[in-house]
C-alpha atoms as a PDB file:
ATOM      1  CA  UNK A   1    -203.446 -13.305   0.949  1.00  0.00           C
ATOM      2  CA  UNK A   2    -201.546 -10.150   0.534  1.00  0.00           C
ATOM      3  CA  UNK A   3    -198.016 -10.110   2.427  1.00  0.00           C
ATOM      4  CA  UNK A   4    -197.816  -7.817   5.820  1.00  0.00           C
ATOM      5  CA  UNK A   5    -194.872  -5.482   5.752  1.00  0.00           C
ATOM      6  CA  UNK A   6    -193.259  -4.871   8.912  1.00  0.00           C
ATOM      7  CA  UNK A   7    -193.627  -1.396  10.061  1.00  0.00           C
ATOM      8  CA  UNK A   8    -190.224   0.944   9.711  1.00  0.00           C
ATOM      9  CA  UNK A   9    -189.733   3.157  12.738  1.00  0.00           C
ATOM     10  CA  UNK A  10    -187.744   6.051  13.808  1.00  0.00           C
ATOM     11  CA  UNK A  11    -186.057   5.555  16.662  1.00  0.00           C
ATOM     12  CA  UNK A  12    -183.202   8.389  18.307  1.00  0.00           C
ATOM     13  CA  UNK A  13    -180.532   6.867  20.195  1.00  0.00           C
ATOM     14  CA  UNK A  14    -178.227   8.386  22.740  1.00  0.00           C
ATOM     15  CA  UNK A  15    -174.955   6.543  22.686  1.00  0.00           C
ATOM     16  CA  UNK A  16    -171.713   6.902  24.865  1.00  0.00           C
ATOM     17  CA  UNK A  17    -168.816   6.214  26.799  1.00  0.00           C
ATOM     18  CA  UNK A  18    -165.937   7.222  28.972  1.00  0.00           C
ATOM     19  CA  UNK A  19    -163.935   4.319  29.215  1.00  0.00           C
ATOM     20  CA  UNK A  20    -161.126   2.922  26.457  1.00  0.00           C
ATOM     21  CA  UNK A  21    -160.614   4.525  22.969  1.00  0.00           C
ATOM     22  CA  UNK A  22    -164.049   6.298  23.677  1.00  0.00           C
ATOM     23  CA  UNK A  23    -164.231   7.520  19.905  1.00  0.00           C
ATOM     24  CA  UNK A  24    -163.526   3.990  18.646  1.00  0.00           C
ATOM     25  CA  UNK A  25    -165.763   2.737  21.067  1.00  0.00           C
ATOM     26  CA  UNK A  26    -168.424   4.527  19.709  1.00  0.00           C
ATOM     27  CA  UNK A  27    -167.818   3.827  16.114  1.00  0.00           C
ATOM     28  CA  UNK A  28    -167.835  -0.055  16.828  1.00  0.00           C
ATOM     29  CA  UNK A  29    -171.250   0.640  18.426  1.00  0.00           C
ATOM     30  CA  UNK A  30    -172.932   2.165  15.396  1.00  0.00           C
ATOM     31  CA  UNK A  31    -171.341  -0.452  13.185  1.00  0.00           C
ATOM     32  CA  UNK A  32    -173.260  -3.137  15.335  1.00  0.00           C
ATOM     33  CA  UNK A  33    -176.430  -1.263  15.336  1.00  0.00           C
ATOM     34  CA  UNK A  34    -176.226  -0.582  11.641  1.00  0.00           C
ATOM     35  CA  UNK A  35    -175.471  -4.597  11.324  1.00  0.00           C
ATOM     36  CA  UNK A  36    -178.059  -5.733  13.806  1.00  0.00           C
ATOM     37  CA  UNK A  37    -181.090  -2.820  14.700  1.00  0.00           C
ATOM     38  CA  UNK A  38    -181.611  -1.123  11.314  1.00  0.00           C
ATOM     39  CA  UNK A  39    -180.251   1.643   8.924  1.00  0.00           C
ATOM     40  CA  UNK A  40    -178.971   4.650  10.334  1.00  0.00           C
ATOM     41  CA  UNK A  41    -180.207   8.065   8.963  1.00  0.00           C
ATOM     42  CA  UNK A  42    -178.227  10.361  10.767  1.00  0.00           C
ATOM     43  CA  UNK A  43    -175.494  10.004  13.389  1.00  0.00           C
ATOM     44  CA  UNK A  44    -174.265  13.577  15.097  1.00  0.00           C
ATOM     45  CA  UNK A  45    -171.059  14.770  15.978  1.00  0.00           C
ATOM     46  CA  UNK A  46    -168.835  13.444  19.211  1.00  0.00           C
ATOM     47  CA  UNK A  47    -169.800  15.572  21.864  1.00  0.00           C
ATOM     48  CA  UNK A  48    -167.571  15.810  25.092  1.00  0.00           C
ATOM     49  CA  UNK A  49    -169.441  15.425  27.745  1.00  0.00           C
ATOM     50  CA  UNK A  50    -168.887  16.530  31.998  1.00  0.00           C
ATOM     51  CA  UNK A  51    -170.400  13.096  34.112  1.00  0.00           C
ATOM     52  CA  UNK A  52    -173.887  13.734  35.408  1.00  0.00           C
ATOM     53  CA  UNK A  53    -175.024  11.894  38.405  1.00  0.00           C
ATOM     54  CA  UNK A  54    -171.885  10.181  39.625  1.00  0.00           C
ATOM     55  CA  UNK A  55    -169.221  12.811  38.600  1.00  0.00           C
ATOM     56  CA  UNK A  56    -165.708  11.204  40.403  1.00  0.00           C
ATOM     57  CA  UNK A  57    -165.443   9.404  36.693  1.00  0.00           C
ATOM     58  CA  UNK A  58    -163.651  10.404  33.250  1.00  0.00           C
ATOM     59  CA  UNK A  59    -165.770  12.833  30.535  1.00  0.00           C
ATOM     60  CA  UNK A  60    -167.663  11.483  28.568  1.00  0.00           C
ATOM     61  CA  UNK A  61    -167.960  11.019  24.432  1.00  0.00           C
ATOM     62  CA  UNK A  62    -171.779  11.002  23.123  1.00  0.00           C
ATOM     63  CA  UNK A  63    -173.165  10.712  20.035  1.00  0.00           C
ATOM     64  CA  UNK A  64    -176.661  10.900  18.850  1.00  0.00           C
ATOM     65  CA  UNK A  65    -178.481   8.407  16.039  1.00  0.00           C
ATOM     66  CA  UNK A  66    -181.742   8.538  14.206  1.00  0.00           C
ATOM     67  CA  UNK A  67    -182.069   5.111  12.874  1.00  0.00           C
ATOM     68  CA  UNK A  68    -185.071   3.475  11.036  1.00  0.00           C
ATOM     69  CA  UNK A  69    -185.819   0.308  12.225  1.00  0.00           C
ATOM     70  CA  UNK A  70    -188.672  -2.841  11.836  1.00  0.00           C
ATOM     71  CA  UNK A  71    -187.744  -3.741  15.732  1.00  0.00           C
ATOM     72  CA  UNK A  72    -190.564  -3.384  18.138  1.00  0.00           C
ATOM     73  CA  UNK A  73    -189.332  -1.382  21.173  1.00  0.00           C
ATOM     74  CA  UNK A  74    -188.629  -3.975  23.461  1.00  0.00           C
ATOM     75  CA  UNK A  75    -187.015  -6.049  20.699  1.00  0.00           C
ATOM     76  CA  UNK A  76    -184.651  -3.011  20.205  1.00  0.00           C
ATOM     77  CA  UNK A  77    -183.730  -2.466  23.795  1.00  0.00           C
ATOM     78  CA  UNK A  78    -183.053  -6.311  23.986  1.00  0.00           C
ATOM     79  CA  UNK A  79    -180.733  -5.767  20.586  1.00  0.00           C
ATOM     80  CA  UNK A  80    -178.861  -2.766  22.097  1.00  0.00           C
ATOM     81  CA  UNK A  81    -178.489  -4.594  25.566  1.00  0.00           C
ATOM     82  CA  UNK A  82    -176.831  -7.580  23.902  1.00  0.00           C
ATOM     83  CA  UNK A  83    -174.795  -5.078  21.654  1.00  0.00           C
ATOM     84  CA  UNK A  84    -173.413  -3.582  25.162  1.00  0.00           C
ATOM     85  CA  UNK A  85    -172.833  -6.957  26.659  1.00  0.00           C
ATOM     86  CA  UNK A  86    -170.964  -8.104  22.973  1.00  0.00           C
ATOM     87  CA  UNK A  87    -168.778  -5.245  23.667  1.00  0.00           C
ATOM     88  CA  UNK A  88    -168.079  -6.035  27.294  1.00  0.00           C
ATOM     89  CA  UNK A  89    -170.679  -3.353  29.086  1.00  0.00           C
ATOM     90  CA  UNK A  90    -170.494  -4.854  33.178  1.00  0.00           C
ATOM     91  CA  UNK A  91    -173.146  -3.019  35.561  1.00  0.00           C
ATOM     92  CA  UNK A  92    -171.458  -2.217  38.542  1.00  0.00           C
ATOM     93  CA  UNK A  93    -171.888   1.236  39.302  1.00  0.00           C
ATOM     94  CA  UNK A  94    -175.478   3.288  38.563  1.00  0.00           C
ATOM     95  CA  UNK A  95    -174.780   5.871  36.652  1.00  0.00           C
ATOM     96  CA  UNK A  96    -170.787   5.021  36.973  1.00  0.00           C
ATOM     97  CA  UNK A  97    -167.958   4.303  34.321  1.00  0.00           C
ATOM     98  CA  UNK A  98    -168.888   2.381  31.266  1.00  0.00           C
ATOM     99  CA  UNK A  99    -167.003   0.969  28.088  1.00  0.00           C
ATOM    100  CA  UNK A 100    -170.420   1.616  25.906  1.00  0.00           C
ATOM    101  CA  UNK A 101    -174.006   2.719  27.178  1.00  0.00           C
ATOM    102  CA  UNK A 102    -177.006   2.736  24.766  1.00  0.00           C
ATOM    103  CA  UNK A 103    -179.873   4.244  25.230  1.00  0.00           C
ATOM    104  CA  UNK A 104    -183.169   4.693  24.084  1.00  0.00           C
ATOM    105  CA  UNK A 105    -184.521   8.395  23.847  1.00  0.00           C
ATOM    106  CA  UNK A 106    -187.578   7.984  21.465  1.00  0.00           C
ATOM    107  CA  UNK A 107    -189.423   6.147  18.878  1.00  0.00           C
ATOM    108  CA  UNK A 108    -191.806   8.187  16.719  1.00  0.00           C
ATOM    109  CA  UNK A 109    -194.587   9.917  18.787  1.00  0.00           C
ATOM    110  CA  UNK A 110    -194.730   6.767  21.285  1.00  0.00           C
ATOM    111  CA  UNK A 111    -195.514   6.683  24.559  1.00  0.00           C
ATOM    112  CA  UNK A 112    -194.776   3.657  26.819  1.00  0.00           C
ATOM    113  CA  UNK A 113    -193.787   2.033  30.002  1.00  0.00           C
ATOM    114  CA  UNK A 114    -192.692  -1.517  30.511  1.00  0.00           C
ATOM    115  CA  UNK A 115    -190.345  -3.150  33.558  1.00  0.00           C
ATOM    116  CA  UNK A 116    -187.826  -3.270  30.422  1.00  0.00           C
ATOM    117  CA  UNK A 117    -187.870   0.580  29.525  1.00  0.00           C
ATOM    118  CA  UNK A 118    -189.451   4.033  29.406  1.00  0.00           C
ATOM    119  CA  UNK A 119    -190.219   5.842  26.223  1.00  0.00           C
ATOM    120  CA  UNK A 120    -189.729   9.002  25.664  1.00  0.00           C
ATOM    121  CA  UNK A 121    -186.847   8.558  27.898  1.00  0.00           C
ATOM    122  CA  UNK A 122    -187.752   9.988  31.426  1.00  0.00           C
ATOM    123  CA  UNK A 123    -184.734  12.100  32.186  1.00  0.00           C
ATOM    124  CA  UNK A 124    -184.051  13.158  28.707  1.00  0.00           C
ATOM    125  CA  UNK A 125    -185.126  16.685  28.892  1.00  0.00           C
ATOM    126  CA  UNK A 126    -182.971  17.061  32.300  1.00  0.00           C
ATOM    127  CA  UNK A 127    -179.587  16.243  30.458  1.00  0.00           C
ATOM    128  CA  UNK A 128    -178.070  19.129  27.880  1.00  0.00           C
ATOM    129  CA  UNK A 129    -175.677  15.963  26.953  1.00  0.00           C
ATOM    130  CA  UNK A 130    -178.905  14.019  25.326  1.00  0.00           C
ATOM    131  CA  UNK A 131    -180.587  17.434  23.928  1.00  0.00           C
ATOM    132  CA  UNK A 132    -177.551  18.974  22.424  1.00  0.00           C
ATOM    133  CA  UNK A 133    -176.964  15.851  20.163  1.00  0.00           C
ATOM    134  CA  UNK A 134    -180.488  14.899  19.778  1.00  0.00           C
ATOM    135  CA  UNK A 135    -181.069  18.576  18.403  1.00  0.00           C
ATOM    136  CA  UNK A 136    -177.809  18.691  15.889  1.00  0.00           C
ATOM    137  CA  UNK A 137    -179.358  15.451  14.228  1.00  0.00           C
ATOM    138  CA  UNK A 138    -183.399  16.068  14.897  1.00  0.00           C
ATOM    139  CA  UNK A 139    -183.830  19.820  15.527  1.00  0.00           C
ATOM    140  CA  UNK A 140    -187.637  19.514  14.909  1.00  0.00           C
ATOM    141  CA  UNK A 141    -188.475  16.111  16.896  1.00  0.00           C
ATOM    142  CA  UNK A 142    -191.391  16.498  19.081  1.00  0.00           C
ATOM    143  CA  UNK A 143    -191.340  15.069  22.474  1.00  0.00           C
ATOM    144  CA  UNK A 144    -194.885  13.013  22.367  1.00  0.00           C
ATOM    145  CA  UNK A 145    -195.723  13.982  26.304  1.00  0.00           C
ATOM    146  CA  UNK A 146    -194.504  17.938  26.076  1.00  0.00           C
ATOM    147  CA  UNK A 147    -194.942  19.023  22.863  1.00  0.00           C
ATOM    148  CA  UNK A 148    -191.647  20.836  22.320  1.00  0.00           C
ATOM    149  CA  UNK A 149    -189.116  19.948  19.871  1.00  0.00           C
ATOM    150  CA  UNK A 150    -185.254  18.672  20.657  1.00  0.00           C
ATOM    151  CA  UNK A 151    -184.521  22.371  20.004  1.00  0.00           C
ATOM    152  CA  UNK A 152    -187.061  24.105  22.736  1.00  0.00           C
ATOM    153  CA  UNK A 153    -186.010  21.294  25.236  1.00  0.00           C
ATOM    154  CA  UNK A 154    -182.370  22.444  24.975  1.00  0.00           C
ATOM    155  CA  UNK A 155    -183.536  26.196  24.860  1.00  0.00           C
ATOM    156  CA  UNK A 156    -184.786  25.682  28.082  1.00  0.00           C
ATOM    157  CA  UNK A 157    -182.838  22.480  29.605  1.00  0.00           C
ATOM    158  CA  UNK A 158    -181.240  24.130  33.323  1.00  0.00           C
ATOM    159  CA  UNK A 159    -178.676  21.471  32.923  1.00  0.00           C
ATOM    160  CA  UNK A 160    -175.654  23.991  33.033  1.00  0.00           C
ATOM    161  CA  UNK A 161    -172.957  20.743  32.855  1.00  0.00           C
ATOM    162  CA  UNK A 162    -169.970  21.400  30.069  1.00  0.00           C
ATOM    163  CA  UNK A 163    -171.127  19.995  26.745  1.00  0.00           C
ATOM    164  CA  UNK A 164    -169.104  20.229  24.044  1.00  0.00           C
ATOM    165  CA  UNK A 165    -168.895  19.649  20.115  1.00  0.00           C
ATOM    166  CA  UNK A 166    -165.934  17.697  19.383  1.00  0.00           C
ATOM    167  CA  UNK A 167    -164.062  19.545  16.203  1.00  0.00           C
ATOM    168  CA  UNK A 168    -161.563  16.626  14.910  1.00  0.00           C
END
């Protein structure tokens, strides 16, 4: 009987945070994802980041990751929950401060919707902090439901909030 392989998949990640040694936070985050979700193929600069949604809170640092991974989605959202409650994530706020957020943007050309999460990401194309990032690492990713790539989506993202590289 011939062995099944389990099926590699690209996933993009938006990570970030705005609380603590943001940088370091962020490093420690793609260390545990490396360890515990699958090999990363490309990680994109620190970008400083205005809040969006609940703005009376510190800037933010983002970073974008295209990782390959044998998780199924829900499998990797449940990874990257536990990685955020490892490194002492607590919901209070929506949208408010956080030590580490980690989010799923998209895997491959899928298109789902469970009470666990929403793929593509629904507000993705709204938020110049997701696109710029997503489009340093993925330029050419096509979004499965619009057919643009991370590129056109920032082109024409009205998001006008300050995003910016970080040049360390």
């Amino acid at each position: 009987m011939p062995t099944i392989l389990p099926t590699m998949q690209n996933a993009y990640l938006l990570i970030g945070s705005n609380l603590g040694n943001k940088t370091e936070q962020l490093s420690t985050a793609v260390h545990y994802i490396q360890q515990e979700c699958g090999q990363i193929v490309k990680q994109s600069a620190f970008y400083e980041t205005a809040p969006w949604g609940y703005t009376n809170q510190p800037s933010f640092i983002n970073q974008a990751l295209w990782i390959q991974t044998e998780l199924n989605p829900e499998e990797l959202m449940q990874t990257l929950l536990k990685i955020e409650a490892k490194m002492g994530r607590i919901r209070t706020v929506k949208l408010g401060p956080r030590i580490i957020d980690l989010d799923i943007l998209q895997i491959d050309q899928l298109v789902m919707e469970t009470a666990l999460l929403q793929i593509p990401h629904p507000a993705m194309t709204e938020r110049r902090f997701v696109l710029a990032p997503l489009a340093e690492i993925a330029p050419e990713l096509l979004h499965p439901v619009l057919q643009k790539t991370a590129t056109e989506l920032l082109q024409v993202c009205t998001d006008d909030s300050d995003v910016q590289k970080k040049i360390d």
